[in-house]
Protein backbone atom coordinates (compact mmCIF):
# COMPACT_ATOMS: atom_id res chain seq x y z
CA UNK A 1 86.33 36.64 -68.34
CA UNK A 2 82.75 37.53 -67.81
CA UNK A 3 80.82 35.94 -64.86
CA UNK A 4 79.22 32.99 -65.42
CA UNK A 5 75.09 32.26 -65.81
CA UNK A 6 75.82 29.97 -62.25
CA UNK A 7 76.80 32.74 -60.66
CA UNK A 8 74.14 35.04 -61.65
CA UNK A 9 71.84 32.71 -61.51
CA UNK A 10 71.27 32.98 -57.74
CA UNK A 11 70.16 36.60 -58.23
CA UNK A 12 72.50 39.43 -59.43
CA UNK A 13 73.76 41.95 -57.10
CA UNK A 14 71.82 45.52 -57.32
CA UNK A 15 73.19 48.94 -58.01
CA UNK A 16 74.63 49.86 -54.66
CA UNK A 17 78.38 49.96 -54.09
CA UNK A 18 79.76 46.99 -53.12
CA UNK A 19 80.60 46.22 -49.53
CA UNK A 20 83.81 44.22 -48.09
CA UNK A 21 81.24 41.34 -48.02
CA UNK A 22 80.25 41.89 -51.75
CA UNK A 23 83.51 41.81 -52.73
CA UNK A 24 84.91 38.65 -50.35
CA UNK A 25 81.94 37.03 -52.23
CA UNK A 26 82.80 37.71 -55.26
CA UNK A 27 86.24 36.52 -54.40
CA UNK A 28 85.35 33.24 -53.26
CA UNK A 29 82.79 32.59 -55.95
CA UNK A 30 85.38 33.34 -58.71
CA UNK A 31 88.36 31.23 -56.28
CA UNK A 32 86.05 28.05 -56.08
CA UNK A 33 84.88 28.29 -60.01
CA UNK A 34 88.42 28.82 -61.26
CA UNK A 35 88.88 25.37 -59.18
CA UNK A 36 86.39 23.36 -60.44
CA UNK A 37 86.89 24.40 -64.03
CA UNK A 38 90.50 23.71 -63.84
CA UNK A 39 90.08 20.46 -62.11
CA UNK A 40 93.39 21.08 -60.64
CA UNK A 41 95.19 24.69 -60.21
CA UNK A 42 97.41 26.25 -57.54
CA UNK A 43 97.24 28.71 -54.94
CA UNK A 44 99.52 31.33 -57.57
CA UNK A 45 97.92 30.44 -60.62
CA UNK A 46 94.27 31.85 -59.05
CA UNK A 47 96.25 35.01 -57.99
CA UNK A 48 97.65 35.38 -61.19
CA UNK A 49 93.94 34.68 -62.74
CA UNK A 50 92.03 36.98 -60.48
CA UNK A 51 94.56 39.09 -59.62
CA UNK A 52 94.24 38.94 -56.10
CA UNK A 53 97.64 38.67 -53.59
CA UNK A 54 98.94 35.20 -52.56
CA UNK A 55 97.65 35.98 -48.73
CA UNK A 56 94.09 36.29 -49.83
CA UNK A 57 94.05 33.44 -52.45
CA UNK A 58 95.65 31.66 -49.58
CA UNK A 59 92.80 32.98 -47.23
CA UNK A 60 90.30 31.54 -49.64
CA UNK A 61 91.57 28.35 -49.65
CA UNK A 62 91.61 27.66 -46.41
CA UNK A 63 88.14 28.55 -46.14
CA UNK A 64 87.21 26.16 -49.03
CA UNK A 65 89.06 23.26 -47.76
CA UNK A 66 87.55 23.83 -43.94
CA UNK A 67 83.86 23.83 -45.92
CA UNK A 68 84.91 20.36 -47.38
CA UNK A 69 84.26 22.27 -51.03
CA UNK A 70 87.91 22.29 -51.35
CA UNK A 71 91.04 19.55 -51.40
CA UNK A 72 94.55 19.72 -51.50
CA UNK A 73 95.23 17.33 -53.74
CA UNK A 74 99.00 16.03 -54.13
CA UNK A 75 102.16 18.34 -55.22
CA UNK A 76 104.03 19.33 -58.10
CA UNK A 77 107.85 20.10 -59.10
CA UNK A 78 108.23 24.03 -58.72
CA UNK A 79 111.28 25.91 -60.34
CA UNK A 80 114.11 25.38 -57.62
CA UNK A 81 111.99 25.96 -55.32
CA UNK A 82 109.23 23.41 -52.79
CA UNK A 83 107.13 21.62 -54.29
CA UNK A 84 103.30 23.21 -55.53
CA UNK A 85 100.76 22.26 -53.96
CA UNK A 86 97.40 21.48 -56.48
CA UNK A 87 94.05 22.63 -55.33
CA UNK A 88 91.08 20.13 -56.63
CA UNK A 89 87.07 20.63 -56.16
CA UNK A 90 86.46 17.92 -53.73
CA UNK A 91 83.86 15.56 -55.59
CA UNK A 92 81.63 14.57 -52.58
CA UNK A 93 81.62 17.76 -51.25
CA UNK A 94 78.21 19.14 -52.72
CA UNK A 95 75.90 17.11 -54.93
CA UNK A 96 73.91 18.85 -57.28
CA UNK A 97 70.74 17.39 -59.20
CA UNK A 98 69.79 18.80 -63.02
CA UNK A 99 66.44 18.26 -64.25
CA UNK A 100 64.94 18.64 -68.24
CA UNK A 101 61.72 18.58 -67.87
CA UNK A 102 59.21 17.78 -70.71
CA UNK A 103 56.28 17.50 -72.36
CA UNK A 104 57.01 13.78 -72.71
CA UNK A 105 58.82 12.61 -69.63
CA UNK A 106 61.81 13.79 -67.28
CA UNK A 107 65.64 13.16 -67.13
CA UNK A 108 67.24 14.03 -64.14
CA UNK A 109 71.37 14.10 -63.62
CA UNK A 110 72.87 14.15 -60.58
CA UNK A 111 76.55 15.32 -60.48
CA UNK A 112 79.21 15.79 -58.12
CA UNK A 113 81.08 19.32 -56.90
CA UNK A 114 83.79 18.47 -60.01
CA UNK A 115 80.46 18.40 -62.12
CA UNK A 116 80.82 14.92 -63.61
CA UNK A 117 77.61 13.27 -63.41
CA UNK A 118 76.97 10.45 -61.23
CA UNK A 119 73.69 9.28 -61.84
CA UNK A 120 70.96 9.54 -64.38
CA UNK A 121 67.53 8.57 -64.40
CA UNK A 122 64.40 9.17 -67.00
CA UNK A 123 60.92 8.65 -66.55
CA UNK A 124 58.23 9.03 -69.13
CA UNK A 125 58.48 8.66 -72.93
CA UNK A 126 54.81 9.00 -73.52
CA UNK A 127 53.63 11.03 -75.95
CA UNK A 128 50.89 13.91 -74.63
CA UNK A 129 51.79 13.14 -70.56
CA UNK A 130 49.63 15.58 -68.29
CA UNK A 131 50.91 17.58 -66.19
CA UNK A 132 50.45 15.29 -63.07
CA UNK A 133 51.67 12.72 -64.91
CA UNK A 134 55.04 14.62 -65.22
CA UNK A 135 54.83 15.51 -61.82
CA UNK A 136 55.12 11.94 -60.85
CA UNK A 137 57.72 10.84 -63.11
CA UNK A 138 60.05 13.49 -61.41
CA UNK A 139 59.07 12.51 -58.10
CA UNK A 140 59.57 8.95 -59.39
CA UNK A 141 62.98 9.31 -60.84
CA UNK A 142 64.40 11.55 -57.66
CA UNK A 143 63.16 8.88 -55.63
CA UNK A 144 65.81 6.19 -57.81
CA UNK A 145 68.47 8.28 -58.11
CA UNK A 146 67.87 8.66 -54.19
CA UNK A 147 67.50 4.89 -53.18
CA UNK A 148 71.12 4.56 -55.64
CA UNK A 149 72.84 7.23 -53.87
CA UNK A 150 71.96 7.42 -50.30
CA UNK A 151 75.47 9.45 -49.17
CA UNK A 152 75.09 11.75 -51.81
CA UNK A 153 71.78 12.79 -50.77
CA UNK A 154 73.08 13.79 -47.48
CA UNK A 155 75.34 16.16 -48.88
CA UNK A 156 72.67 17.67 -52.06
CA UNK A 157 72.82 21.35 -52.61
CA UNK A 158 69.72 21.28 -54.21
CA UNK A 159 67.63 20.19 -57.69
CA UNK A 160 67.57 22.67 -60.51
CA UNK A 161 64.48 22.65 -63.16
CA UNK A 162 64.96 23.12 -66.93
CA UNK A 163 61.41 24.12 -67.82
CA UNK A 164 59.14 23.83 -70.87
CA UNK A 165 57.98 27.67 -70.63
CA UNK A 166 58.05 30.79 -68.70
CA UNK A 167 59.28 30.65 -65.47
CA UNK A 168 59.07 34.04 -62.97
CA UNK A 169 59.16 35.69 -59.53
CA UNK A 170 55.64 36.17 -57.85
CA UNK A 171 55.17 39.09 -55.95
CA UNK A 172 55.30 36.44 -52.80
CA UNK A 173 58.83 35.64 -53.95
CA UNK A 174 57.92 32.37 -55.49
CA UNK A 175 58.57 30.72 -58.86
CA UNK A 176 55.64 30.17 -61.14
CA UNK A 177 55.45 27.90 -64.22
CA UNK A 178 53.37 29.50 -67.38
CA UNK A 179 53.69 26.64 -69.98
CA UNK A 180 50.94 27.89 -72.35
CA UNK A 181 52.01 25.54 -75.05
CA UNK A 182 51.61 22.65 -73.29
CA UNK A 183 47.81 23.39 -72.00
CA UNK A 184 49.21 23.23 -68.47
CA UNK A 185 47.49 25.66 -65.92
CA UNK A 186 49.56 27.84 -64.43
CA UNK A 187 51.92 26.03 -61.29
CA UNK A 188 54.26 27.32 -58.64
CA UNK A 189 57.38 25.35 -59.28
CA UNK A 190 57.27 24.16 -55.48
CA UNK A 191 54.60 21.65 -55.94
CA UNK A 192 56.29 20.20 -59.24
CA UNK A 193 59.02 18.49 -56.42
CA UNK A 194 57.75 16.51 -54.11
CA UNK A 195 60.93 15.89 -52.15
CA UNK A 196 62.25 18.27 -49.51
CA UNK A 197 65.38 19.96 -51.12
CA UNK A 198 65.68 23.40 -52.28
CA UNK A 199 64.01 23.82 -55.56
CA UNK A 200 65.92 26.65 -58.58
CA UNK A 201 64.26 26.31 -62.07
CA UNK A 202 64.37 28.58 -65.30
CA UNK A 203 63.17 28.20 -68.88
CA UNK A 204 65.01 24.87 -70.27
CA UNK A 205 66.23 26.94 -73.21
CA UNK A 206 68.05 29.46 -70.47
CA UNK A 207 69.41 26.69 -68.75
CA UNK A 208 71.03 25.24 -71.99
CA UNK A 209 72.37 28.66 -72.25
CA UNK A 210 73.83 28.64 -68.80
CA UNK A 211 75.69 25.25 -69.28
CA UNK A 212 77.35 26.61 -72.62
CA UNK A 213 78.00 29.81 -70.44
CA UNK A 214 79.71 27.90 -68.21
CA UNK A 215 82.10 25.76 -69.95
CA UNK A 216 80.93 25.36 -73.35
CA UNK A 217 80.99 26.96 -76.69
CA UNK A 218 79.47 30.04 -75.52
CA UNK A 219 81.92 30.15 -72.61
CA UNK A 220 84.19 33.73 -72.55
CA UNK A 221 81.49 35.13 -75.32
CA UNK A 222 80.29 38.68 -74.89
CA UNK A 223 77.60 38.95 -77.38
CA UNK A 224 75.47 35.74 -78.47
CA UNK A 225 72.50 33.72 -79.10
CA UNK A 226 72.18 29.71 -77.42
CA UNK A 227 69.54 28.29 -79.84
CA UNK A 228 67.33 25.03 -78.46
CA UNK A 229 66.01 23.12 -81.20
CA UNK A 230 63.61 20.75 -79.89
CA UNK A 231 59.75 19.83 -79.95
CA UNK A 232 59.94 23.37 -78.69
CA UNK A 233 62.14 26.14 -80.11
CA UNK A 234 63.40 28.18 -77.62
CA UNK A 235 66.11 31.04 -77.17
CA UNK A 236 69.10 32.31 -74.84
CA UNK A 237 70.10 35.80 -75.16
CA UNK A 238 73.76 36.90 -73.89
CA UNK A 239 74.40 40.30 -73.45
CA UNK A 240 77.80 41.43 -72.08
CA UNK A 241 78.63 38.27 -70.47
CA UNK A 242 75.28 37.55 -69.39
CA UNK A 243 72.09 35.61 -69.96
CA UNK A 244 69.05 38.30 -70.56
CA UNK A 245 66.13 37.92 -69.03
CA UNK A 246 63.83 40.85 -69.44
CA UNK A 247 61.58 42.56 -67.20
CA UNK A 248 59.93 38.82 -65.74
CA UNK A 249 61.79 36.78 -67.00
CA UNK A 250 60.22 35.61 -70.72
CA UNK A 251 63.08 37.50 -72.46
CA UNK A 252 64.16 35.02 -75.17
CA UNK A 253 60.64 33.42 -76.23
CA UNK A 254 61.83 33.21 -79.76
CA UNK A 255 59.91 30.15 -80.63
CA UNK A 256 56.79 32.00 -80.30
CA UNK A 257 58.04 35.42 -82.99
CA UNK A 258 55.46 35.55 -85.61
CA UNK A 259 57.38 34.64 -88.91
CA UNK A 260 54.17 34.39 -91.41
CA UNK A 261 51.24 36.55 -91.37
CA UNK A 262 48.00 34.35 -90.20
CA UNK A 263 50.03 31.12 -90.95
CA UNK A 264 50.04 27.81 -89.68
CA UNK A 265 48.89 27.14 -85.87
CA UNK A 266 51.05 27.03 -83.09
CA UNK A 267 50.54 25.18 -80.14
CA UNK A 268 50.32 28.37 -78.08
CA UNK A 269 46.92 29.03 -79.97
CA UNK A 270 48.63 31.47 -81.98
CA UNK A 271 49.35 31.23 -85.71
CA UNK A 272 52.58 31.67 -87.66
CA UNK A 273 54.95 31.10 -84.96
CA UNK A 274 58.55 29.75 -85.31
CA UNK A 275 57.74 26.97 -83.13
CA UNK A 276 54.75 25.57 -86.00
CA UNK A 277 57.73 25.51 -88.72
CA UNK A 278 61.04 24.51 -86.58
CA UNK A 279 59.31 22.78 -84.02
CA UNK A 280 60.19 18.89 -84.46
CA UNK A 281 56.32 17.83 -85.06
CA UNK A 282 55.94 20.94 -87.80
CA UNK A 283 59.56 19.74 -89.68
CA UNK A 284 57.92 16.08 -89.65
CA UNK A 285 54.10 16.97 -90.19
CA UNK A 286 55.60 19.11 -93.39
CA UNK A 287 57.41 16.19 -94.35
CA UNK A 288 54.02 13.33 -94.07
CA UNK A 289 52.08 16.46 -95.48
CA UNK A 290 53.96 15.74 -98.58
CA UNK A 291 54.50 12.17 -98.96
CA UNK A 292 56.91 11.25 -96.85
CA UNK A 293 57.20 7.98 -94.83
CA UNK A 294 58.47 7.26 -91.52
CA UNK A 295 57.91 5.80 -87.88
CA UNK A 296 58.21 7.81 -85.10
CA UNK A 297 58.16 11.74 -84.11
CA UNK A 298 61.56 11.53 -81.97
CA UNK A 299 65.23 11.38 -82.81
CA UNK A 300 65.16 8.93 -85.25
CA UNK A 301 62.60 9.92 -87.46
CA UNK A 302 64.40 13.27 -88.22
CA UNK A 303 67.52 11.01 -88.44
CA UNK A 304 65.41 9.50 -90.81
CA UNK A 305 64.60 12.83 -92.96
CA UNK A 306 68.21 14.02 -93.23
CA UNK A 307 69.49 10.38 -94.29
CA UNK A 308 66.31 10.54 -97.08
CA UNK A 309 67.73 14.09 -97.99
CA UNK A 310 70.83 13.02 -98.49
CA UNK A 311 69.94 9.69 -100.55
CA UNK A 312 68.76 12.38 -102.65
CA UNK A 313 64.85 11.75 -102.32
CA UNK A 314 63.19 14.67 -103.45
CA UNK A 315 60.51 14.94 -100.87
CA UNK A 316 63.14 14.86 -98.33
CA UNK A 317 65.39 17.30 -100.45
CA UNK A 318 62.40 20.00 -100.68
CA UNK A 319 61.51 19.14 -96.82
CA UNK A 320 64.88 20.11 -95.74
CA UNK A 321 65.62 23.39 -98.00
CA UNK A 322 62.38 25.34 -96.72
CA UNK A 323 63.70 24.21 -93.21
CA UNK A 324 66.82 25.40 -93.55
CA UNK A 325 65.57 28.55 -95.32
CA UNK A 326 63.18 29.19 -92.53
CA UNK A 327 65.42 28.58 -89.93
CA UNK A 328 67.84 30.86 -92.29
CA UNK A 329 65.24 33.82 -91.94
CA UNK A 330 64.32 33.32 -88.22
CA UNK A 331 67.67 33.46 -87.35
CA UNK A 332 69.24 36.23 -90.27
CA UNK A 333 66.73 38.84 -88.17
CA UNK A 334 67.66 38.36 -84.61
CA UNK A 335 71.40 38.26 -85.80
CA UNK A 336 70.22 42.00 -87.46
CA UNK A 337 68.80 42.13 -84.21
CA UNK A 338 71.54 41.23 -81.16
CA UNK A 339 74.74 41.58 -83.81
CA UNK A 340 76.12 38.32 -82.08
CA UNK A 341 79.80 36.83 -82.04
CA UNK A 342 78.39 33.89 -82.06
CA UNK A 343 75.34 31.53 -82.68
CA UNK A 344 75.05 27.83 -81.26
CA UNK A 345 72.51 25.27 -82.01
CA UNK A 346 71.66 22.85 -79.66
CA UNK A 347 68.41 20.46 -78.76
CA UNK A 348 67.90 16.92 -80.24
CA UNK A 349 66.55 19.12 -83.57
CA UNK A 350 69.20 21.22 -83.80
CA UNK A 351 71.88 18.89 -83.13
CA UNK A 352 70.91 16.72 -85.87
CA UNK A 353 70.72 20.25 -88.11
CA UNK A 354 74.45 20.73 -87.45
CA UNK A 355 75.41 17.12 -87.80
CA UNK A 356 73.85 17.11 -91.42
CA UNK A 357 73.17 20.62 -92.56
CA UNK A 358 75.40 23.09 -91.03
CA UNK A 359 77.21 24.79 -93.67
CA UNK A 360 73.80 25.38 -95.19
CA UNK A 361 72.32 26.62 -92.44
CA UNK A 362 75.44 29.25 -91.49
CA UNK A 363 75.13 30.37 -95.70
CA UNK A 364 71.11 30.88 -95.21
CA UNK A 365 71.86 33.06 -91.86
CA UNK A 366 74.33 34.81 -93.23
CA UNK A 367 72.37 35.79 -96.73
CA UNK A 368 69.32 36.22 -94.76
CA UNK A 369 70.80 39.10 -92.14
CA UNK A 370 72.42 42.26 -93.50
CA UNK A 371 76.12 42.01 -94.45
CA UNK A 372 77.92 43.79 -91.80
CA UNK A 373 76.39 41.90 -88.89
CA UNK A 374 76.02 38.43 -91.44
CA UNK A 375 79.66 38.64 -91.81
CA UNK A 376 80.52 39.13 -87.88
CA UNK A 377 79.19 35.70 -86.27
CA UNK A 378 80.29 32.36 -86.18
CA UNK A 379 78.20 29.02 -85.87
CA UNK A 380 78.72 26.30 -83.38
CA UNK A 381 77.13 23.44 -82.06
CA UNK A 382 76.79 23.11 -78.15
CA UNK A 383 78.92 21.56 -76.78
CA UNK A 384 77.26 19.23 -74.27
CA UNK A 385 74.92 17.47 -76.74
CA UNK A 386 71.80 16.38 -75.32
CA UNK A 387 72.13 16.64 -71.55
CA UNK A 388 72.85 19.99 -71.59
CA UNK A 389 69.56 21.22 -70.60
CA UNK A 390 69.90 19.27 -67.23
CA UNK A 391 73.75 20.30 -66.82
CA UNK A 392 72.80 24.23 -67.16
CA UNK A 393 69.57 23.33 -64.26
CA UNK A 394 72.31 22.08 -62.13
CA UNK A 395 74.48 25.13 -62.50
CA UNK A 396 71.93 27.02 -60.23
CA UNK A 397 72.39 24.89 -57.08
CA UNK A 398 76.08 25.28 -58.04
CA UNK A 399 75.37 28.95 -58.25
CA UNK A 400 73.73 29.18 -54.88
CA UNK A 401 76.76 26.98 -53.23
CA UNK A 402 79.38 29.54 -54.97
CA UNK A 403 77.81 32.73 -53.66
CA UNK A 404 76.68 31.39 -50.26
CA UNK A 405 79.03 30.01 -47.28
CA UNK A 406 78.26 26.55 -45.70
CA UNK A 407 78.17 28.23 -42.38
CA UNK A 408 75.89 30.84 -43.81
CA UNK A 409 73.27 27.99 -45.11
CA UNK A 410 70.13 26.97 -43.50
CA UNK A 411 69.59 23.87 -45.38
């Protein structure tokens, strides 16, 4: 199985051989994920899965368990033989916190080291928040979640932010925020957290793509594409295993592909984007635009188109065609493009999409890209619905824990 996007997410290793370091680092970041993705394994079953002897499994275990990372947790029956012991992540070990941040508010998710979540909390809801305004509904709902769960704070590995645009490396070695979209001035993402706790963030469309890399329908894929259907469109590209970033880190920015020549305006400034036709305020301006009724501009209302569609109401009926044709088009090229194994849909848009339309939407791919590659993919939904944006943030904290040694932390 290919590494996973918490693993890499802490900052891939270079081209140099690898050292007895690199590789005990490897070992223990593969030992502890095997763990918590099992939720309960044994001491032969990881030598069997990484192929490592018994003595260094054992080694690694030890380790884990003396970080407090690790439990032994109860026995089983063995074959004539003593009992097995079971290995278990321990659950207050680490604390991790997830953020998806948006335009209109923040929900942040804390978990614990088994990565069930613990805690949620959302601020916002507004339509057109600033971005100070956002800045103080994270620093508002981290303060909650804080006052709720004093003993977990003690033990937090850090926050991870799901962002609404680009996100890169400065030459200082900070992270800067470039959400041109939005209107928001460029911001490093230090000063979007208030709180002192170390701070990871990516694009929120990568860090949907990390959470399905980790345990979800794009886990153990090679070759595919982790589409975020949202107010914003967005993309995840994985290439052998791994989530692409590009040269600074804007590989994936899909939702702003020109698709028509000149055509409508995107909120970027420019004009013809994917975003101004699969965007969720372009699917329901199309659908006022010609005479459709509704309330709202959130989950509902295109709840509200799909139900229309399929009461047969012809507005609704020609509404949802030229989206799914669109989104047919958009997504027939980059499958020409990336040849995937597999496509999933996720966001609040997108989820909807597959709840209603999916078979419709797999047929317009497929006629849209050339046969060979049209006839190799398969479409899924993600698996972990809407809070998978704040799940995948979390996996970088995770990722930092895996690759890192308590003893070796400073924080």
């Amino acid at each position: 199985m290919t590494e996973s996007a918490a693993s890499t997410s802490a900052g891939a290793a270079g081209s140099a051989p690898a050292t007895v370091s690199d590789v005990r680092q490897r070992n223990r970041r593969q030992a502890l994920r095997s763990i918590i993705l099992s939720g309960q394994t044994s001491r032969a079953a990881l030598a069997q899965e990484s192929g490592l002897s018994i003595a260094s499994v054992t080694n690694l275990a030890t380790e884990l368990i003396a970080e407090g990372l690790v439990i032994e947790a109860g026995s089983v029956a063995s074959r004539g033989g003593r009992p097995v012991t079971l290995l278990a992540p321990n659950p207050a070990g680490a604390y991790l916190l997830g953020a998806d941040v948006g335009e209109r508010g923040v929900a942040v998710e804390l978990f614990d080291l088994s990565m069930t979540r613990v805690d949620r909390e959302f601020r916002g809801g507004r339509e057109g928040e600033s971005l100070d305004t956002i800045i103080q509904d994270l620093h508002e709902a981290l303060d909650a979640l804080r006052i709720r769960n004093p003993d977990a704070w003690k033990n937090l590995t850090g926050i991870g932010l799901g962002l609404p645009g680009i996100v890169e490396w400065s030459e200082d070695g900070h992270q800067v925020l470039y959400a041109q979209s939005l209107g928001w001035p460029a911001i490093a993402v230090t000063e979007l957290v208030s709180h002192d706790i170390p701070i990871f963030a990516e694009n929120g469309a990568k860090t949907l793509t990390m959470a399905e890399l980790w345990d979800g329908a794009a886990r153990g894929v090679d070759e595919a594409l982790v589409v975020l259907l949202g107010r914003g469109v967005g993309l995840g590209i994985v290439s052998d295993g791994q989530l692409a970033h590009g040269l600074m880190s804007s590989a994936g920015e899909w939702g702003h592909l020109k698709i028509v020549r000149n055509g409508r305006t995107c909120r970027c400034g420019g004009r013809g984007c994917v975003e101004a036709y699969l965007g969720a305020d372009a699917i329901l301006d199309s659908w006022r635009e010609a005479g459709g009724s509704f309330e709202g501009s959130g989950w509902r209302a295109i709840g509200d188109l799909f139900d229309a569609e399929k009461a047969g109401d012809p507005i609704a009926v020609a509404v949802v065609e030229e989206l799914v044709n669109t989104l047919g088009s958009a997504l027939g090229g980059l499958v020409n493009l990336t040849n995937p194994q597999r496509v999933v849909i996720g966001g609040w848009v997108g989820l909807r999409l597959m709840e209603s339309v999916a078979g419709r939407v797999e047929a317009a791919i497929r006629a849209e890209a050339l046969r060979r590659p049209g006839g190799q993919f398969e479409l899924v939904a993600c698996r972990f619905g809407g809070d998978t944006v704040a799940l995948g943030a979390a996996m970088m904290p995770l990722g930092a824990l895996m690759n890192e040694p308590r003893g070796n932390r400073s924080t």
